[in-house]
C-alpha atoms as a PDB file:
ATOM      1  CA  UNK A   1      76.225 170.293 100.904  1.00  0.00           C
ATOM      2  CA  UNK A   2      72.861 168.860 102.541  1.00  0.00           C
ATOM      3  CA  UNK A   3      72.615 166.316  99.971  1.00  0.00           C
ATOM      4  CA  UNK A   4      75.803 165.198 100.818  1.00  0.00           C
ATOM      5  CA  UNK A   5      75.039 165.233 104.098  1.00  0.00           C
ATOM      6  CA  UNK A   6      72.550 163.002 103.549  1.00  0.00           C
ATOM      7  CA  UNK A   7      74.074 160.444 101.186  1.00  0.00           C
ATOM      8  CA  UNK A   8      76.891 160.044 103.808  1.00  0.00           C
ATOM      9  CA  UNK A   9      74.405 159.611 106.620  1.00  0.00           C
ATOM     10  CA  UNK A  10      72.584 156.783 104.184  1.00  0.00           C
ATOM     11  CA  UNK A  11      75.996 155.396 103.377  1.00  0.00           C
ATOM     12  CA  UNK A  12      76.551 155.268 107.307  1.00  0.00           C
ATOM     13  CA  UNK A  13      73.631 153.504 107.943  1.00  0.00           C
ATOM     14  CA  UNK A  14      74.022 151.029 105.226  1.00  0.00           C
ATOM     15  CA  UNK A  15      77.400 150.008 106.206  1.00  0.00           C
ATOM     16  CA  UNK A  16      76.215 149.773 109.826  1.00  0.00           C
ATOM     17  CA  UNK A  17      73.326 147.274 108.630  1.00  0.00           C
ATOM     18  CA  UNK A  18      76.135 145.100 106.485  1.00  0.00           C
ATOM     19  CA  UNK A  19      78.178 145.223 109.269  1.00  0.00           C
ATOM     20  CA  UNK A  20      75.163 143.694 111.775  1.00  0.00           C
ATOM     21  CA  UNK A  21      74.520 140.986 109.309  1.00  0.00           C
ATOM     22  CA  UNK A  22      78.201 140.250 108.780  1.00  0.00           C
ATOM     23  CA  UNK A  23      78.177 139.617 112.545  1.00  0.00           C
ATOM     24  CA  UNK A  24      75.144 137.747 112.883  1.00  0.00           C
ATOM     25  CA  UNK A  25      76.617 135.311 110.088  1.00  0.00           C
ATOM     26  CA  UNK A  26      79.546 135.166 111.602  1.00  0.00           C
ATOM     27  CA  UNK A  27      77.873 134.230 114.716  1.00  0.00           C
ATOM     28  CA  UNK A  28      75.697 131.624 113.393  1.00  0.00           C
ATOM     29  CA  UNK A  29      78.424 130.082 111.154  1.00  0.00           C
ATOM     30  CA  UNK A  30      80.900 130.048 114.388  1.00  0.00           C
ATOM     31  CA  UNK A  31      78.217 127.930 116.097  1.00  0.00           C
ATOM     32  CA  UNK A  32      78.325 125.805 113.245  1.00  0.00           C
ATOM     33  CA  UNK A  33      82.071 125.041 113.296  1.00  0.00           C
ATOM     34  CA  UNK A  34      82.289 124.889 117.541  1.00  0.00           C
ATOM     35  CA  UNK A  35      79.179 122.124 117.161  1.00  0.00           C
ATOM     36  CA  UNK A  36      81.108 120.560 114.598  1.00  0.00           C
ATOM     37  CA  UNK A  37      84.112 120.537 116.796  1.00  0.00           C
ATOM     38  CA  UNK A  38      82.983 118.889 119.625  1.00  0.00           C
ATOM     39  CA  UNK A  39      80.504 116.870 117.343  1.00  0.00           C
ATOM     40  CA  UNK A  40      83.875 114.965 115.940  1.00  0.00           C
ATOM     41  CA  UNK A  41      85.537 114.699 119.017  1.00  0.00           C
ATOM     42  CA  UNK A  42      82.430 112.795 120.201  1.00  0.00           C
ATOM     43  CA  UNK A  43      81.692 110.699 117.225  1.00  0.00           C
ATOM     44  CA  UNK A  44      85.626 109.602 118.427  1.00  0.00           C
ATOM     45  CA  UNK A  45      84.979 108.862 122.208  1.00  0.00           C
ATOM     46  CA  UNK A  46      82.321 107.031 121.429  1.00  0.00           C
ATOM     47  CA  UNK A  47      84.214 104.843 118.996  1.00  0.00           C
ATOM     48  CA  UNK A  48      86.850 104.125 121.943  1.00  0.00           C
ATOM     49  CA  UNK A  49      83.549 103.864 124.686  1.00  0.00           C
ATOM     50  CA  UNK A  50      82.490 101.083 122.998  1.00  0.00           C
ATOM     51  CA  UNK A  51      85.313  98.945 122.844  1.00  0.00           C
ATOM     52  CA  UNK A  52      85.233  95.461 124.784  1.00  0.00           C
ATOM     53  CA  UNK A  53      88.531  95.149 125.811  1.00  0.00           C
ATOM     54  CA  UNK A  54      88.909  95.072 129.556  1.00  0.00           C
ATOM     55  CA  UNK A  55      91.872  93.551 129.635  1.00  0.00           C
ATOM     56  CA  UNK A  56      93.319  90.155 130.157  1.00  0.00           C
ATOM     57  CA  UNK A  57      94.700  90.431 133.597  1.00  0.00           C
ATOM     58  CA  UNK A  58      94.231  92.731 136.960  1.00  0.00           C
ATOM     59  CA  UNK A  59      97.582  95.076 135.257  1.00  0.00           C
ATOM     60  CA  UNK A  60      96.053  95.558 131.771  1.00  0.00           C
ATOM     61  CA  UNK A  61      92.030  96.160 133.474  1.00  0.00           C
ATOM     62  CA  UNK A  62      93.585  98.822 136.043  1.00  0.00           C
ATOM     63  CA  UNK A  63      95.289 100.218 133.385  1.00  0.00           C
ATOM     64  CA  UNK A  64      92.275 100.844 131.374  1.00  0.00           C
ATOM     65  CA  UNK A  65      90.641 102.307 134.093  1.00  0.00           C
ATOM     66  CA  UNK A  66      93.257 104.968 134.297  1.00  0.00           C
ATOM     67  CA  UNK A  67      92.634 105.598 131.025  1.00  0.00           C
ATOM     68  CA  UNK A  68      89.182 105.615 131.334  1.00  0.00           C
ATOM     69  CA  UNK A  69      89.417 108.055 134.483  1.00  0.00           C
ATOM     70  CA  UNK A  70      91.816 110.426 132.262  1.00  0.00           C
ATOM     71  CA  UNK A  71      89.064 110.904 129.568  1.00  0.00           C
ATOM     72  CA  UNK A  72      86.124 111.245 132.522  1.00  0.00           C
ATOM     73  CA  UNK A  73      88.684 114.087 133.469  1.00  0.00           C
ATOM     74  CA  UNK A  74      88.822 115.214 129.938  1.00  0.00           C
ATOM     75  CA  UNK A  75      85.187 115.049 129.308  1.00  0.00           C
ATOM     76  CA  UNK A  76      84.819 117.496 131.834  1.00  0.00           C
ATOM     77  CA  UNK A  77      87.119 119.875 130.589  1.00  0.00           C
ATOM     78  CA  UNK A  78      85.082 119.273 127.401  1.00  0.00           C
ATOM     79  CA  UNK A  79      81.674 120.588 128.937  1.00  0.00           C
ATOM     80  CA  UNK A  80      82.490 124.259 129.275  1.00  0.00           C
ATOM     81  CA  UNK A  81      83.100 124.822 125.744  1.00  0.00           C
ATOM     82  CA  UNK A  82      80.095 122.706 124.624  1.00  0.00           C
ATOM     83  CA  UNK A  83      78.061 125.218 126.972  1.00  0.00           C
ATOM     84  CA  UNK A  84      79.544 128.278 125.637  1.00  0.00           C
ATOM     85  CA  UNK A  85      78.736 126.793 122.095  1.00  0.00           C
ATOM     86  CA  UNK A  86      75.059 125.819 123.494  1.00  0.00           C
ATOM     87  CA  UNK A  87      74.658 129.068 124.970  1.00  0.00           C
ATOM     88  CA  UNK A  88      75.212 131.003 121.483  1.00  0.00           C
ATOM     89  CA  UNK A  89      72.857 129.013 119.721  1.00  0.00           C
ATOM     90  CA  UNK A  90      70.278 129.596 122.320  1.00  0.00           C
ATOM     91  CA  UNK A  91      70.746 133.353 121.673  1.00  0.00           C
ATOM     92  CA  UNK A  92      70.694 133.032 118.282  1.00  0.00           C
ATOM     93  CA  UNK A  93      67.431 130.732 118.629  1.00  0.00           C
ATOM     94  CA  UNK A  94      65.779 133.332 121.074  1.00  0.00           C
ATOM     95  CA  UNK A  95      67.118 136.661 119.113  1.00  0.00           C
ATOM     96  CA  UNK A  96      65.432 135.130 116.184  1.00  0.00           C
ATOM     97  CA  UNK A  97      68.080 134.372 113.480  1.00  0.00           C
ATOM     98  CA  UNK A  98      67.229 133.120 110.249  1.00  0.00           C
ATOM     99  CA  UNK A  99      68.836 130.209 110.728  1.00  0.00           C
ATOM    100  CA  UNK A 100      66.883 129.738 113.944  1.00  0.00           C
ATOM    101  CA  UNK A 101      65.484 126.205 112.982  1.00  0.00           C
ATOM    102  CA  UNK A 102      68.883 124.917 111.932  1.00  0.00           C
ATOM    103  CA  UNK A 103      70.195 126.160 115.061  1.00  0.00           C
ATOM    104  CA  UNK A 104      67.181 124.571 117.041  1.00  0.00           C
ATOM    105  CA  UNK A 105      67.863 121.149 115.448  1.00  0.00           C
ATOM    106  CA  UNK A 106      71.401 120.784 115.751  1.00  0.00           C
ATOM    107  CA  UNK A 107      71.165 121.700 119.618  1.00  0.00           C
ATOM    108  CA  UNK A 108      69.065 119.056 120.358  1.00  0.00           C
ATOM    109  CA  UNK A 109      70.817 116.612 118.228  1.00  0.00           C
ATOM    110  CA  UNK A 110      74.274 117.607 120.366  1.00  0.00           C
ATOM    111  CA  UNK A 111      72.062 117.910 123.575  1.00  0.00           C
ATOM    112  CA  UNK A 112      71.107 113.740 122.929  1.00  0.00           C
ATOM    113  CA  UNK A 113      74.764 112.480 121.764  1.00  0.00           C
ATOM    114  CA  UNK A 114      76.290 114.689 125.012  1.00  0.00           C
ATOM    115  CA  UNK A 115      73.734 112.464 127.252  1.00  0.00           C
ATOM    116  CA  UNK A 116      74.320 109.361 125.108  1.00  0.00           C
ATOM    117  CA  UNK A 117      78.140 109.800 125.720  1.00  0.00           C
ATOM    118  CA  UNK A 118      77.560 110.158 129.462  1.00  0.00           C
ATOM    119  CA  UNK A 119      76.058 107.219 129.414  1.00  0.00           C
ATOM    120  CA  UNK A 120      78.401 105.116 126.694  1.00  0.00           C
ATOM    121  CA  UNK A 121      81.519 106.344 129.216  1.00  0.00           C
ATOM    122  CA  UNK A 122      78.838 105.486 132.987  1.00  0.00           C
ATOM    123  CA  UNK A 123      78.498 101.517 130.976  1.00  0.00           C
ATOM    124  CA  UNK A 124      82.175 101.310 130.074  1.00  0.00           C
ATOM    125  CA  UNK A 125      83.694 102.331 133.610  1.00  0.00           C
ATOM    126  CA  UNK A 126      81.179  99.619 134.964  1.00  0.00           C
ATOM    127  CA  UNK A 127      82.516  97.076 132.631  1.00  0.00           C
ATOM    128  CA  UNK A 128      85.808  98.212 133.557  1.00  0.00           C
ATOM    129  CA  UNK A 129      85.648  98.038 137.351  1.00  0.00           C
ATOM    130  CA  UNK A 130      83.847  94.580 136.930  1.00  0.00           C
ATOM    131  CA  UNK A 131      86.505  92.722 134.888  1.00  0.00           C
ATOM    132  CA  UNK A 132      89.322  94.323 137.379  1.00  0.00           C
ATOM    133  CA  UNK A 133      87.235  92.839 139.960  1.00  0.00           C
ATOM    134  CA  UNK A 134      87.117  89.589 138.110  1.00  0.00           C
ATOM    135  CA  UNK A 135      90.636  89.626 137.422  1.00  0.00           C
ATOM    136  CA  UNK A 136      91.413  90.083 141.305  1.00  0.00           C
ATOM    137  CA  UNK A 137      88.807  87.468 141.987  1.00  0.00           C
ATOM    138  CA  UNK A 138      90.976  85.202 139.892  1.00  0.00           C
ATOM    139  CA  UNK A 139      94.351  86.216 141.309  1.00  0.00           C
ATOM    140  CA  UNK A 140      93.614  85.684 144.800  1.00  0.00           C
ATOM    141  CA  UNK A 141      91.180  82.609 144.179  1.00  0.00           C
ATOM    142  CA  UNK A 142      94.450  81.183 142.438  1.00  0.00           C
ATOM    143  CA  UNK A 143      97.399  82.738 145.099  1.00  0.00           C
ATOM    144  CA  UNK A 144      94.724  80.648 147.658  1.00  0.00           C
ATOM    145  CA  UNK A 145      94.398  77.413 145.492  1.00  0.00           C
ATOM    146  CA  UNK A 146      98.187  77.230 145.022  1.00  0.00           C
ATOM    147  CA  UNK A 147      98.503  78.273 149.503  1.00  0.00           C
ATOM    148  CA  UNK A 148      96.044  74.862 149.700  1.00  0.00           C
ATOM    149  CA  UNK A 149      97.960  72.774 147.324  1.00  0.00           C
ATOM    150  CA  UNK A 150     101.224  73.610 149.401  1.00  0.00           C
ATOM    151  CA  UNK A 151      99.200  73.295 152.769  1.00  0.00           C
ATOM    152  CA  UNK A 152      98.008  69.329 151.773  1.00  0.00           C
ATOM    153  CA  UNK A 153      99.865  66.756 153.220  1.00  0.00           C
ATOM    154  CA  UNK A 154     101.522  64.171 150.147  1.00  0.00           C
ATOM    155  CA  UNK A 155      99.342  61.605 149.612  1.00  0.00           C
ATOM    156  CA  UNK A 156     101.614  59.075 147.857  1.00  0.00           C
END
Protein backbone atom coordinates (compact mmCIF):
# COMPACT_ATOMS: atom_id res chain seq x y z
CA UNK A 1 0.00 0.00 0.00
CA UNK A 2 2.97 2.59 0.75
CA UNK A 3 4.40 2.00 -2.53
CA UNK A 4 1.36 2.90 -3.98
CA UNK A 5 1.15 5.64 -2.03
CA UNK A 6 4.06 6.80 -3.31
CA UNK A 7 3.77 6.15 -7.05
CA UNK A 8 0.45 8.13 -6.90
CA UNK A 9 2.07 10.98 -5.02
CA UNK A 10 5.00 10.87 -7.96
CA UNK A 11 2.27 10.56 -10.55
CA UNK A 12 0.66 13.74 -8.80
CA UNK A 13 3.55 15.65 -8.97
CA UNK A 14 4.41 14.82 -12.47
CA UNK A 15 1.15 15.75 -13.84
CA UNK A 16 1.28 18.97 -11.79
CA UNK A 17 4.80 19.82 -13.50
CA UNK A 18 3.16 18.96 -17.22
CA UNK A 19 0.43 20.87 -16.32
CA UNK A 20 2.84 24.17 -15.31
CA UNK A 21 4.64 23.81 -18.54
CA UNK A 22 1.47 23.32 -20.55
CA UNK A 23 0.54 26.73 -19.11
CA UNK A 24 3.64 28.48 -19.48
CA UNK A 25 3.50 27.42 -23.33
CA UNK A 26 0.34 28.34 -23.58
CA UNK A 27 1.21 31.62 -22.20
CA UNK A 28 4.11 32.32 -24.28
CA UNK A 29 2.47 31.04 -27.52
CA UNK A 30 -0.77 33.35 -26.66
CA UNK A 31 1.66 36.30 -26.63
CA UNK A 32 2.76 35.19 -29.83
CA UNK A 33 -0.64 35.18 -31.58
CA UNK A 34 -2.02 38.67 -29.59
CA UNK A 35 1.53 40.36 -31.02
CA UNK A 36 0.73 38.93 -34.19
CA UNK A 37 -2.72 40.32 -34.01
CA UNK A 38 -2.15 43.71 -33.52
CA UNK A 39 1.20 43.34 -35.53
CA UNK A 40 -1.22 42.85 -38.83
CA UNK A 41 -3.61 45.28 -37.98
CA UNK A 42 -0.67 47.73 -37.92
CA UNK A 43 1.26 46.62 -40.89
CA UNK A 44 -2.58 47.71 -42.38
CA UNK A 45 -2.91 51.28 -40.82
CA UNK A 46 0.15 52.04 -41.86
CA UNK A 47 -0.53 51.08 -45.45
CA UNK A 48 -3.72 53.53 -45.32
CA UNK A 49 -1.34 56.33 -43.09
CA UNK A 50 0.65 56.70 -45.85
CA UNK A 51 -1.57 57.43 -48.52
CA UNK A 52 -1.40 61.00 -50.28
CA UNK A 53 -4.73 61.58 -51.03
CA UNK A 54 -6.14 64.61 -49.28
CA UNK A 55 -8.67 65.15 -51.38
CA UNK A 56 -9.55 67.33 -54.27
CA UNK A 57 -11.87 69.77 -52.71
CA UNK A 58 -12.81 71.24 -49.00
CA UNK A 59 -15.91 68.08 -49.05
CA UNK A 60 -13.58 65.18 -49.98
CA UNK A 61 -10.39 66.74 -47.37
CA UNK A 62 -13.07 67.09 -44.41
CA UNK A 63 -14.18 63.92 -45.19
CA UNK A 64 -10.89 62.33 -44.78
CA UNK A 65 -10.39 63.91 -41.71
CA UNK A 66 -13.41 62.20 -40.29
CA UNK A 67 -12.01 59.28 -41.28
CA UNK A 68 -8.85 59.97 -40.03
CA UNK A 69 -10.42 61.09 -36.53
CA UNK A 70 -12.48 57.62 -36.53
CA UNK A 71 -9.22 55.53 -36.68
CA UNK A 72 -7.35 58.11 -33.97
CA UNK A 73 -10.56 56.91 -32.01
CA UNK A 74 -9.89 53.39 -32.97
CA UNK A 75 -6.26 53.45 -32.29
CA UNK A 76 -7.09 54.14 -28.92
CA UNK A 77 -9.34 51.47 -28.38
CA UNK A 78 -6.40 49.50 -29.87
CA UNK A 79 -3.88 50.44 -26.96
CA UNK A 80 -5.42 48.50 -24.11
CA UNK A 81 -5.10 45.24 -25.67
CA UNK A 82 -1.56 45.94 -27.00
CA UNK A 83 -0.78 46.67 -23.15
CA UNK A 84 -2.36 43.64 -21.86
CA UNK A 85 -0.32 41.73 -24.61
CA UNK A 86 2.92 43.91 -23.52
CA UNK A 87 2.28 43.29 -20.04
CA UNK A 88 2.39 39.29 -20.47
CA UNK A 89 5.47 39.31 -22.23
CA UNK A 90 7.05 41.42 -19.62
CA UNK A 91 6.10 38.68 -17.10
CA UNK A 92 7.17 36.13 -19.08
CA UNK A 93 10.57 38.16 -19.72
CA UNK A 94 10.95 38.86 -15.87
CA UNK A 95 9.63 35.19 -14.64
CA UNK A 96 12.33 33.92 -16.84
CA UNK A 97 10.75 31.82 -19.67
CA UNK A 98 12.69 30.03 -22.06
CA UNK A 99 11.59 31.88 -24.64
CA UNK A 100 12.60 35.01 -22.76
CA UNK A 101 14.84 36.44 -25.63
CA UNK A 102 12.18 35.88 -28.26
CA UNK A 103 9.83 37.53 -26.07
CA UNK A 104 12.40 40.43 -25.38
CA UNK A 105 12.84 41.02 -29.15
CA UNK A 106 9.49 41.01 -30.39
CA UNK A 107 8.45 43.64 -27.59
CA UNK A 108 10.70 46.03 -28.67
CA UNK A 109 10.11 45.48 -32.26
CA UNK A 110 6.07 46.18 -31.44
CA UNK A 111 7.18 48.90 -28.86
CA UNK A 112 9.04 50.89 -32.22
CA UNK A 113 6.16 50.19 -34.97
CA UNK A 114 3.39 51.35 -32.01
CA UNK A 115 5.57 54.77 -31.84
CA UNK A 116 6.21 54.74 -35.60
CA UNK A 117 2.36 54.48 -36.13
CA UNK A 118 1.78 57.38 -33.74
CA UNK A 119 3.75 59.22 -35.64
CA UNK A 120 2.70 57.92 -39.45
CA UNK A 121 -1.17 58.84 -38.15
CA UNK A 122 0.44 62.74 -36.05
CA UNK A 123 2.06 63.43 -40.15
CA UNK A 124 -1.10 62.34 -41.93
CA UNK A 125 -3.72 64.41 -39.77
CA UNK A 126 -1.24 67.39 -40.45
CA UNK A 127 -1.37 66.78 -44.10
CA UNK A 128 -4.94 66.45 -43.74
CA UNK A 129 -5.83 69.64 -41.88
CA UNK A 130 -3.37 71.52 -44.30
CA UNK A 131 -4.95 70.58 -47.66
CA UNK A 132 -8.61 71.31 -45.98
CA UNK A 133 -7.10 74.52 -45.19
CA UNK A 134 -5.86 74.90 -48.70
CA UNK A 135 -8.98 73.86 -50.12
CA UNK A 136 -10.90 76.64 -48.00
CA UNK A 137 -8.16 79.03 -48.92
CA UNK A 138 -9.19 78.35 -52.49
CA UNK A 139 -12.95 78.47 -52.00
CA UNK A 140 -13.15 81.70 -50.40
CA UNK A 141 -10.11 83.28 -52.41
CA UNK A 142 -12.43 82.26 -55.47
CA UNK A 143 -16.25 83.13 -53.78
CA UNK A 144 -14.07 86.75 -53.30
CA UNK A 145 -12.55 86.89 -56.89
CA UNK A 146 -15.95 86.12 -58.46
CA UNK A 147 -17.71 89.11 -55.42
CA UNK A 148 -14.82 91.54 -57.28
CA UNK A 149 -15.57 90.57 -60.77
CA UNK A 150 -19.38 91.34 -60.05
CA UNK A 151 -18.37 94.51 -57.93
CA UNK A 152 -16.23 96.13 -61.24
CA UNK A 153 -17.92 98.53 -63.13
CA UNK A 154 -18.12 97.31 -67.30
CA UNK A 155 -15.45 98.63 -68.94
CA UNK A 156 -16.62 98.36 -72.57
Amino acid sequence: VATLERRYQQLTELAAQRRASLEESRRFWKFFWDVGEEEAWMREQERLLSSEDVGRDPTSSLRLLSQHAAFRHELSGRAGPLRQAMDEGRALVAEGHSGAPRVAERLEELERRWRALGELAERRERSLRDAAALFQFQAEAADVEGWLEDAQPESG
